[in-house]
C-alpha atoms as a PDB file:
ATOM      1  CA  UNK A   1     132.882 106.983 109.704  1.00  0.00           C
ATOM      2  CA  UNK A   2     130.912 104.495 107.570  1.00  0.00           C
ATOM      3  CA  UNK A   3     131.856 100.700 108.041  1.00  0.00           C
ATOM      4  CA  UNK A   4     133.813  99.223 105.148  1.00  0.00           C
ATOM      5  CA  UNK A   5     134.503  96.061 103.922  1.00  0.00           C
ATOM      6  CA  UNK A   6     137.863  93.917 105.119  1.00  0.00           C
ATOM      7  CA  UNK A   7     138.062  91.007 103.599  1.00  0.00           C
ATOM      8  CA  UNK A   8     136.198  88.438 101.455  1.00  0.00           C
ATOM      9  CA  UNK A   9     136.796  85.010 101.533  1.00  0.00           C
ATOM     10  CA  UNK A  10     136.158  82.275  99.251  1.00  0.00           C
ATOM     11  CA  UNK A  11     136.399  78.486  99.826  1.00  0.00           C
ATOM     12  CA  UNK A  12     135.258  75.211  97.659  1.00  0.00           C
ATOM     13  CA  UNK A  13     133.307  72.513  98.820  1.00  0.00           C
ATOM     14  CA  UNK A  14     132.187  69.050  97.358  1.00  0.00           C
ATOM     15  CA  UNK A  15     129.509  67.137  98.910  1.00  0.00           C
ATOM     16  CA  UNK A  16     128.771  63.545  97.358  1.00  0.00           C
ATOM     17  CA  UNK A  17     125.432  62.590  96.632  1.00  0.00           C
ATOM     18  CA  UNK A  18     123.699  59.556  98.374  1.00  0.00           C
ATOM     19  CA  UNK A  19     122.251  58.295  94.902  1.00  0.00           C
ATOM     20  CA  UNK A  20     123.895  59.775  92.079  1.00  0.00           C
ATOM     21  CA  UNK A  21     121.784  61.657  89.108  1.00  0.00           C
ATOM     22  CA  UNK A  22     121.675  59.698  85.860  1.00  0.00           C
ATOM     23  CA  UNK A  23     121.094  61.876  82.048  1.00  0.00           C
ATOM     24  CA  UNK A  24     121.937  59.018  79.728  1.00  0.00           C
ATOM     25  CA  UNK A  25     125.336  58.500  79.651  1.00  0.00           C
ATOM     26  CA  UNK A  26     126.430  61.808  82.062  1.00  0.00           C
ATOM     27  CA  UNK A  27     126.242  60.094  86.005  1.00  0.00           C
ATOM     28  CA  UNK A  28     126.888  63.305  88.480  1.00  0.00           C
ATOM     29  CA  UNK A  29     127.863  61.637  91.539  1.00  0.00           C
ATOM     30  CA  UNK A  30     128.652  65.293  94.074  1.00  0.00           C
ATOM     31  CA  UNK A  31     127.652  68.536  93.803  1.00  0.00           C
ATOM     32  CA  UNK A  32     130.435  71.470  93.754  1.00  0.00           C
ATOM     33  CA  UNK A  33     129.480  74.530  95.789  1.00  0.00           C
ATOM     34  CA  UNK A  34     131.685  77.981  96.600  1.00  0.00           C
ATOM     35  CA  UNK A  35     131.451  79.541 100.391  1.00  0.00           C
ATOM     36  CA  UNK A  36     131.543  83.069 100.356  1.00  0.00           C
ATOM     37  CA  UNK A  37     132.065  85.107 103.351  1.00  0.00           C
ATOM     38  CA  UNK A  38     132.389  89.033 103.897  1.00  0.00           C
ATOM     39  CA  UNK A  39     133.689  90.303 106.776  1.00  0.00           C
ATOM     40  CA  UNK A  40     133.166  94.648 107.725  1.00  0.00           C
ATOM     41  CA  UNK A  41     135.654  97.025 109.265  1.00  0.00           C
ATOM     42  CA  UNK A  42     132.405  96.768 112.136  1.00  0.00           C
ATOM     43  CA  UNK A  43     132.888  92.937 112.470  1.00  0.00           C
ATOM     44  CA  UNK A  44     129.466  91.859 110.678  1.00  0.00           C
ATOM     45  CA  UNK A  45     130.158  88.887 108.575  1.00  0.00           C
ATOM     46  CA  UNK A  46     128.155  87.308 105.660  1.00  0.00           C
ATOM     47  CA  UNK A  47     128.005  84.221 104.123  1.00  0.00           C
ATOM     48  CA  UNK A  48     126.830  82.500 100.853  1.00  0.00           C
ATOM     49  CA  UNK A  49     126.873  79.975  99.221  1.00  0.00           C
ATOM     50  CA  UNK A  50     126.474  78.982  95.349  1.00  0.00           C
ATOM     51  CA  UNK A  51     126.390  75.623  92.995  1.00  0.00           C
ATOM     52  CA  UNK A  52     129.468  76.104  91.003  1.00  0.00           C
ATOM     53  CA  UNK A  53     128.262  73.376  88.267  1.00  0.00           C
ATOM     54  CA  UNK A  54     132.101  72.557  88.210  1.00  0.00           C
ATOM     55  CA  UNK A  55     132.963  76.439  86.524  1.00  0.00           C
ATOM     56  CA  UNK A  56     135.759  77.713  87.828  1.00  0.00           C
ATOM     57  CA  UNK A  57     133.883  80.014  91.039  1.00  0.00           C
ATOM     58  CA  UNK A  58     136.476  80.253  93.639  1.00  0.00           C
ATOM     59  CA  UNK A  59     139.183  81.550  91.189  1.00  0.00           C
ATOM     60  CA  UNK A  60     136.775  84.121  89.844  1.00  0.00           C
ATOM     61  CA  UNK A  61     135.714  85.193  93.238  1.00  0.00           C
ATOM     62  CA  UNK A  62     139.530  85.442  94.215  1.00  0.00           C
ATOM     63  CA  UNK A  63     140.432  87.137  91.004  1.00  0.00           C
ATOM     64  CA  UNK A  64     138.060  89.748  90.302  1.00  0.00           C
ATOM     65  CA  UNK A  65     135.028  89.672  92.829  1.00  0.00           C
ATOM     66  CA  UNK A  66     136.899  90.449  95.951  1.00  0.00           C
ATOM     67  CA  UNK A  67     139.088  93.019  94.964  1.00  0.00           C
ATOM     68  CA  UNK A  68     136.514  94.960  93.605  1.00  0.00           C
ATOM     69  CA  UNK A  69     135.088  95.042  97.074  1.00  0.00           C
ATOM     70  CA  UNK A  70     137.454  94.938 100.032  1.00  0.00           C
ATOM     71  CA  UNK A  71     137.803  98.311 101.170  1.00  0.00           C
ATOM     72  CA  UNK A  72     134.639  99.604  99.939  1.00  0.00           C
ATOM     73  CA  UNK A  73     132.249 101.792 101.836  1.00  0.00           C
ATOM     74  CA  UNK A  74     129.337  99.238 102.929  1.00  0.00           C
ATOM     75  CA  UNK A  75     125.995 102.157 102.276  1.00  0.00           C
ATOM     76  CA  UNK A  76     125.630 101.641  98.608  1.00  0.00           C
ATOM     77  CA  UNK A  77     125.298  97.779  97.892  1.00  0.00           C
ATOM     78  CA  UNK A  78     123.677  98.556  94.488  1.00  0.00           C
ATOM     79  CA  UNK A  79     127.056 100.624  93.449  1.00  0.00           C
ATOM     80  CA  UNK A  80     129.326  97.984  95.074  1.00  0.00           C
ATOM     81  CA  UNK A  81     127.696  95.148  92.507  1.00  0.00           C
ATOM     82  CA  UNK A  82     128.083  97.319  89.754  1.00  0.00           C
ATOM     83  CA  UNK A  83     131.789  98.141  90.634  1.00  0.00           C
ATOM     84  CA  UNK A  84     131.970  94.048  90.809  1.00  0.00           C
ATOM     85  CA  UNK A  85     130.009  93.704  87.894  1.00  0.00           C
ATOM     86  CA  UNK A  86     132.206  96.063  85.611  1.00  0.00           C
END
């Protein structure tokens, strides 16, 4: 039986900068990053991560990414991203 995918995960994290980055009048003082993990039917689990430039990442992961894939055989990754991608 081929492995599957279980879950996917999605969590936000903000990480302050040590000297903020100055264009003109726009000061960006953290950076905003999404942690995605996927977890197979087999146990495997992958993570990755992303710079969310402040867009709305963890919602759209929750929304629309992950349901496209949990329960999805894991042999065709190029299918699975169109599936996603659709």
């Amino acid at each position: 039986m081929t492995e599957r995918i279980e879950a996917v995960g999605v969590a936000g994290l903000r990480v302050p900068l040590v000297q903020p980055i100055v264009y003109r009048d726009w000061v960006v003082r953290d950076r905003s990053y999404a942690l995605v993990a996927v977890r197979s039917t087999g146990g495997a689990v992958g993570i990755a991560y992303g710079l969310t430039r402040d867009g709305p990442v963890e919602d759209l992961v929750r929304r629309f990414v992950a349901p496209s894939y949990v329960d999805q055989p894991l042999d065709d990754p190029a299918r699975l991203f169109g599936v996603a991608r659709g």
